[in-house]
Protein backbone atom coordinates (compact mmCIF):
# COMPACT_ATOMS: atom_id res chain seq x y z
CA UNK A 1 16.32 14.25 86.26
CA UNK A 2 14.42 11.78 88.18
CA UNK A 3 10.81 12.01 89.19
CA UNK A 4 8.83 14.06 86.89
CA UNK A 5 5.44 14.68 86.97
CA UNK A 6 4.94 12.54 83.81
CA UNK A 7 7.14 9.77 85.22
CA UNK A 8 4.81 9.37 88.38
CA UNK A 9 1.63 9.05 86.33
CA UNK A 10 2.99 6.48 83.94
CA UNK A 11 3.25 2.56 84.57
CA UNK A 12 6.20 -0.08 84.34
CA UNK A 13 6.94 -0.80 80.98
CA UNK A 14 5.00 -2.76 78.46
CA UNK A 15 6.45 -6.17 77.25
CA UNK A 16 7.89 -6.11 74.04
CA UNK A 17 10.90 -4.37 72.80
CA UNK A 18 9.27 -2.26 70.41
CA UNK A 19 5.98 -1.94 72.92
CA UNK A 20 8.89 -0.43 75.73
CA UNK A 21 10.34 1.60 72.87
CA UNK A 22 7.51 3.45 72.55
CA UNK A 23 6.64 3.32 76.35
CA UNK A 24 10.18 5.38 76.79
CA UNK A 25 9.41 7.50 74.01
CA UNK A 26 6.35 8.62 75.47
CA UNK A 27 7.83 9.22 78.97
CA UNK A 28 10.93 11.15 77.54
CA UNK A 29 8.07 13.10 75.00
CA UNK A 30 6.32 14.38 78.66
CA UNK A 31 9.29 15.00 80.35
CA UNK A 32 10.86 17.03 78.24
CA UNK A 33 7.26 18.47 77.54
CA UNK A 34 7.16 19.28 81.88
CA UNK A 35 10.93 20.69 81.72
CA UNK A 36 9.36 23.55 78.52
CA UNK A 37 10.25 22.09 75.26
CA UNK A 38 7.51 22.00 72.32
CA UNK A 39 7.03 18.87 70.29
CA UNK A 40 8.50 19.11 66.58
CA UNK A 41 8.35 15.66 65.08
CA UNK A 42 8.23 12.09 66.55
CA UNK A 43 9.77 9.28 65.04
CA UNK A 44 11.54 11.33 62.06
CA UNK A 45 12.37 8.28 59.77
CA UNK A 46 14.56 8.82 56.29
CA UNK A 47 16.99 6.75 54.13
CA UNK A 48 19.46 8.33 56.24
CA UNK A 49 18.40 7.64 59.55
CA UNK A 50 16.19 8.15 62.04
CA UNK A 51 14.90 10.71 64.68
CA UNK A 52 12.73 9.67 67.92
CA UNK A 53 12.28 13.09 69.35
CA UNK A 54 12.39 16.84 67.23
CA UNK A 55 11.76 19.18 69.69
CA UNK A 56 12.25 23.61 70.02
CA UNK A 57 13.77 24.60 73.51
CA UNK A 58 13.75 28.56 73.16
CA UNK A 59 15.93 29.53 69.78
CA UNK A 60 17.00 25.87 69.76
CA UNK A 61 16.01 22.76 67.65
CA UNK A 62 16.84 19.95 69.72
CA UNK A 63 17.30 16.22 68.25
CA UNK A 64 16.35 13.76 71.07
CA UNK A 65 17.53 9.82 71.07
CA UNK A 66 15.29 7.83 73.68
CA UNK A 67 17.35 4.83 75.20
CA UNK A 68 15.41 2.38 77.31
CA UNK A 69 17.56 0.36 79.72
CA UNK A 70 16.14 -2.21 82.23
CA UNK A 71 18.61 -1.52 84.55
CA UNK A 72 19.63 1.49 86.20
CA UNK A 73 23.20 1.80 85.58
CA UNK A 74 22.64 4.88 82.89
CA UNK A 75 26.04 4.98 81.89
CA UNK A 76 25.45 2.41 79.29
CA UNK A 77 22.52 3.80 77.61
CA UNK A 78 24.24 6.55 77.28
CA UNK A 79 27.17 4.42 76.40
CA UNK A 80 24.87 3.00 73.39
CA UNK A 81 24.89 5.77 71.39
CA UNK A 82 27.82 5.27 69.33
CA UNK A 83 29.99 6.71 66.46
CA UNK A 84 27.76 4.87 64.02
CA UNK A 85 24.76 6.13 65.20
CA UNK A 86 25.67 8.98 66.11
CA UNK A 87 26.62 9.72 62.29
CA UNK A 88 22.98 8.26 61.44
CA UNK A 89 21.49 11.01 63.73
CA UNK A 90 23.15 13.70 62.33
CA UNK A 91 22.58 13.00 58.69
CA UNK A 92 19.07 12.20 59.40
CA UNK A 93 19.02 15.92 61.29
CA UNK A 94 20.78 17.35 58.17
CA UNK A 95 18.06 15.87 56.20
CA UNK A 96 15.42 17.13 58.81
CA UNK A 97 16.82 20.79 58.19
CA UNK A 98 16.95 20.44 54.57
CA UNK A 99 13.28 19.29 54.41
CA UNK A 100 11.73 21.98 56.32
CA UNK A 101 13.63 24.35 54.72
CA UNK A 102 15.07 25.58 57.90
CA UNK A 103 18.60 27.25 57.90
CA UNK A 104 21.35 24.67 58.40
CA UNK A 105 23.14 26.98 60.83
CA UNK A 106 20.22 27.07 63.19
CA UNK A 107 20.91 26.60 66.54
CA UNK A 108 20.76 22.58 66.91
CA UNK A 109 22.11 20.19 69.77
CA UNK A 110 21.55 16.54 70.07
CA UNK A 111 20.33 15.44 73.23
CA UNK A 112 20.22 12.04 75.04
CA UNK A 113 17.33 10.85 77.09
CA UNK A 114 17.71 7.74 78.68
CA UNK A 115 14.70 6.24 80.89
CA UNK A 116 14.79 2.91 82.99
CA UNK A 117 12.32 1.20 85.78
CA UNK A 118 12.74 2.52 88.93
CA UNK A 119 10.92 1.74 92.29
CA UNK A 120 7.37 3.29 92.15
CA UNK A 121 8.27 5.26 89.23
CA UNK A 122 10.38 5.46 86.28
CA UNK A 123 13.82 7.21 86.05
CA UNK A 124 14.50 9.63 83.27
CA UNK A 125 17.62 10.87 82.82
CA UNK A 126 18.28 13.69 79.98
CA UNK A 127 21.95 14.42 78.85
CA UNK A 128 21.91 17.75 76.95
CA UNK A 129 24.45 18.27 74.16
CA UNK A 130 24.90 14.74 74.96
CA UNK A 131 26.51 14.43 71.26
CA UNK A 132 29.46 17.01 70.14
CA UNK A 133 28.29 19.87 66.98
């Protein structure tokens, strides 16, 4: 979804990869924020992996990826998140679950948010279930 609230009050991204890394983070944190999700964890690290975004939509926990692309063509941020990591989220989630002590059967989907420069404003696109149980 383009043009959220948050994405109109934020400016162009910072230089520096890991200065735009967080830039996107913090854009995908508000816009999922304005669409009703509640912040679990940010920047979930373990031996396993690693988690950008843990946040509760209703009965489900929701494992976010933030991709920053400078240009628009979505498909291949999207496109970045590959079998490898893909396998990296999910263990780290597994680990997430385990450390919590929250049942391993919850409800869980992986989600994709990708977020590029636009004109004016910054585009945010979020791909639910973006990543097969």
């Amino acid at each position: 979804r383009a043009g959220s609230r948050a994405a109109a009050l934020m400016p162009g991204p910072p230089g520096g990869r890991r200065a735009r890394g967080e830039w996107a983070e913090q854009l995908a944190l508000a816009h999922l924020r304005d669409a009703g999700l509640e912040e679990v964890a940010r920047n979930y690290r373990c031996r396993r992996g690693e988690l950008d975004l843990v946040m509760r939509d209703e009965d489900a926990l929701v494992f976010v990826e933030v991709r920053f692309r400078a240009r628009q063509d979505f498909g291949g941020a999207l496109e970045s998140v590959d079998e490898h990591k893909v396998r990296r989220m999910v263990a780290a989630a597994e680990h997430f679950l385990a450390r919590h002590r929250l049942d391993p059967d919850s409800r869980c989907r992986f989600d994709v948010v990708c977020v590029a420069p636009g004109s004016g404003s910054p585009l945010v696109h979020w791909i639910r279930d973006a990543v097969p149980p």
